[in-house]
Protein backbone atom coordinates (compact mmCIF):
# COMPACT_ATOMS: atom_id res chain seq x y z
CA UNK A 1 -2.94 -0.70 -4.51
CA UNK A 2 -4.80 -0.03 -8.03
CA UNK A 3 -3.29 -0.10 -11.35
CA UNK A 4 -4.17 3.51 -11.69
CA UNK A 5 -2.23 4.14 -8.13
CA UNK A 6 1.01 1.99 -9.27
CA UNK A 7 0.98 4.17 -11.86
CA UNK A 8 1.19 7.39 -9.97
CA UNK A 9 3.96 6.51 -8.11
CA UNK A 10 6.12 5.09 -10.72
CA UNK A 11 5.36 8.63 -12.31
CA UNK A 12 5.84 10.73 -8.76
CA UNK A 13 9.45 9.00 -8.15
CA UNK A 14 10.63 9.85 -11.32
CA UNK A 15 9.99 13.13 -11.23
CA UNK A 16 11.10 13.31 -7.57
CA UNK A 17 13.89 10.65 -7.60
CA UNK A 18 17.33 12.52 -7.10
CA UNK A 19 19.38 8.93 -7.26
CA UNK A 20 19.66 6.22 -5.51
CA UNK A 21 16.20 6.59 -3.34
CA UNK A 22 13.68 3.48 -3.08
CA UNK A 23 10.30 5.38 -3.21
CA UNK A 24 7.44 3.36 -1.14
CA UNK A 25 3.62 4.68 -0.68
CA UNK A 26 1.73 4.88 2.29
CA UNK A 27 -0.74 1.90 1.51
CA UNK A 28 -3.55 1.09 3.53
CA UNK A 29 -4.18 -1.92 5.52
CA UNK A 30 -6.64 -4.21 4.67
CA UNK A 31 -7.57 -7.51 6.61
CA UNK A 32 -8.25 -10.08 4.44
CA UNK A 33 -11.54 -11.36 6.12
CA UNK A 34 -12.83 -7.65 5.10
CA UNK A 35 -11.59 -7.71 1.79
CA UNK A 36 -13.49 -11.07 1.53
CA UNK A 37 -16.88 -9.84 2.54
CA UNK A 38 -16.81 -6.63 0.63
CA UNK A 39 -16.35 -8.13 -2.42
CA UNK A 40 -18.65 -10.92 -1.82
CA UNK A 41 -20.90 -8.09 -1.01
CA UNK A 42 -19.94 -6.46 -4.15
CA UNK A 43 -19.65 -9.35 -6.70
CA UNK A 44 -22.01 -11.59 -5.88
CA UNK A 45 -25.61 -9.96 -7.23
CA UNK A 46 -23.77 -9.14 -10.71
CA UNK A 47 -23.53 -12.97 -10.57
CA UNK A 48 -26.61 -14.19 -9.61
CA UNK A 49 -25.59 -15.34 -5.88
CA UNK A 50 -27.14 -14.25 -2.54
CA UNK A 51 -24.34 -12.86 -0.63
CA UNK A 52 -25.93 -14.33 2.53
CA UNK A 53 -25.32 -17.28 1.30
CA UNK A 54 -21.91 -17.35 -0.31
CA UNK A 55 -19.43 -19.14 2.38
CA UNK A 56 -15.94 -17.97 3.22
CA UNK A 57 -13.78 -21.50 3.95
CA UNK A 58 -10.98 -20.40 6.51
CA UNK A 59 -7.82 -22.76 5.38
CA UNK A 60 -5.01 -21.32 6.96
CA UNK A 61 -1.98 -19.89 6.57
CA UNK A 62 0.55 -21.43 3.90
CA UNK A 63 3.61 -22.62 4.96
CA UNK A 64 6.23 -19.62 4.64
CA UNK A 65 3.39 -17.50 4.07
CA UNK A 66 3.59 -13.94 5.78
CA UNK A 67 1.17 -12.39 7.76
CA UNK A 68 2.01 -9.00 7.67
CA UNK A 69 4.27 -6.84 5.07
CA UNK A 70 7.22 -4.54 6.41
CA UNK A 71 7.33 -1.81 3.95
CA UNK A 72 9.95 0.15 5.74
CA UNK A 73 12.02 -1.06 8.31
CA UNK A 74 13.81 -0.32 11.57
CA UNK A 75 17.48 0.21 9.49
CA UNK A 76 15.51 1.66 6.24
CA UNK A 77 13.86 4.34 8.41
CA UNK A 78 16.93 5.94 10.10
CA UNK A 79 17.84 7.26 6.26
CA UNK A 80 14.40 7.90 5.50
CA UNK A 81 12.20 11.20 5.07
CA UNK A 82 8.41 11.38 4.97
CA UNK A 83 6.36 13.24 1.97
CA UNK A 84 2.63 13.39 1.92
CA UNK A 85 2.20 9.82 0.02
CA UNK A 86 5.40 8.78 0.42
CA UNK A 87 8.29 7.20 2.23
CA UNK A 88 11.68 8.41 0.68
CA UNK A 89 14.66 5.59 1.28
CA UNK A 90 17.61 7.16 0.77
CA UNK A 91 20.73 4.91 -0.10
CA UNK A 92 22.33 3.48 1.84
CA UNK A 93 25.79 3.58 0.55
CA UNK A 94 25.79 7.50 -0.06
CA UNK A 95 29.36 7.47 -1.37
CA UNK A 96 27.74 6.95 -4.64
CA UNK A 97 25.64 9.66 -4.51
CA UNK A 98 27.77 12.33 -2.31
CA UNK A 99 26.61 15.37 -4.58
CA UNK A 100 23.42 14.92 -4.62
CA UNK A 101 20.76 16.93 -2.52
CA UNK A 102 17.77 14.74 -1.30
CA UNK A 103 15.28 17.48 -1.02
CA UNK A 104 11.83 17.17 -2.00
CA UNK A 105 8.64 19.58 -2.27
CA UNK A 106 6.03 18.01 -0.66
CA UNK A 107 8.38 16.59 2.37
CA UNK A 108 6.11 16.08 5.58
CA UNK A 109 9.25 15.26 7.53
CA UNK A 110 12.92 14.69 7.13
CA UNK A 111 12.57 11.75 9.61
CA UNK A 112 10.61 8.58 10.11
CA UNK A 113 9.50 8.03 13.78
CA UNK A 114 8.87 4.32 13.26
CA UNK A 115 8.60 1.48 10.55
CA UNK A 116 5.75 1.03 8.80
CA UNK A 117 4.67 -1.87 9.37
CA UNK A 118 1.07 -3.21 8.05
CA UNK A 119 0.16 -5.27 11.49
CA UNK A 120 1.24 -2.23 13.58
CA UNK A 121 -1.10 -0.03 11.56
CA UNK A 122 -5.38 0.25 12.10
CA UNK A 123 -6.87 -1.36 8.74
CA UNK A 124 -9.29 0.53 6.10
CA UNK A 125 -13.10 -0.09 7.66
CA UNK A 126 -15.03 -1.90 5.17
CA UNK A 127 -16.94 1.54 4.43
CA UNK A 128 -13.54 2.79 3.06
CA UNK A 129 -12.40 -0.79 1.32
CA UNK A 130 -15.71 -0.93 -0.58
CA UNK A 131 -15.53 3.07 -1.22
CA UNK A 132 -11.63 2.30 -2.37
CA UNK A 133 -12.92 -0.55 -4.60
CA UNK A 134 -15.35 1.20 -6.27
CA UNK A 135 -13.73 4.07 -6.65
CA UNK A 136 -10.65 2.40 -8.17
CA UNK A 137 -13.22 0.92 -10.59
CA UNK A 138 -11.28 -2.49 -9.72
CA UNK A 139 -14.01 -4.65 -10.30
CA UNK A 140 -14.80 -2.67 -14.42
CA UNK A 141 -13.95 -5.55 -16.52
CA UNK A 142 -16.30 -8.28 -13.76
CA UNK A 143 -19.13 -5.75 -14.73
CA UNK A 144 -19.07 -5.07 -10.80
């Protein structure tokens, strides 16, 4: 996720929020190995290297470290609703909230069918990460 895309949805769910909802985009998967050879592709040149011949060193998982992220669970997405670049959490103690109507304009769905779940989702192909990356401008302040 880019700066410029944290932005928009801090922006979207507060113009959307009605109270109480958690608010989480539909983010792309990326495998790491990709991400690694993109930007190798990318960076290296504006600094001189051959990306044939920069090396990625494989050191393994850190201990605790997570493989995959669960951005909405089995129990979040029974009170959850779908909008086009969104996932809408409602609360989960609604007492709080009891006059409130959760509608939205852009809802895809007022159900989730499953969690979303980064390892049970396909990845971007490394056309789309490098398109993404550029795009984003991540890379701006490298000179990339």
């Amino acid at each position: 996720m880019s700066i410029p895309q944290s932005a928009r949805l801090v922006l979207e769910a507060c113009t959307l929020a009605r109270g109480g909802e958690v608010f989480i985009s539909k983010m792309p998967v990326v495998r790491i190995i990709d991400l690694a050879e993109v930007m190798i592709e990318i960076l290296a040149p504006t600094f001189g290297h051959d990306p044939e011949k920069v090396r990625i060193e494989w050191i393994g998982a850190k201990v605790g470290e997570k493989m995959y992220e669960e951005l909405l669970s089995a129990e979040e997405m029974v009170r959850s609703r779908e909008l086009k670049n969104h996932f809408v959490t409602l609360p989960a103690f609604r007492l709080m909230f009891d006059s409130v109507e959760y509608a939205y304009p852009d809802e895809v769905k007022g159900s989730v069918g499953k969690p979303y779940i980064s390892a049970d989702e396909p990845p971007m192909s490394k056309d789309e990460l490098r398109d993404f990356l550029l795009n984003e401008r991540v890379f701006e302040s490298l000179g990339g």
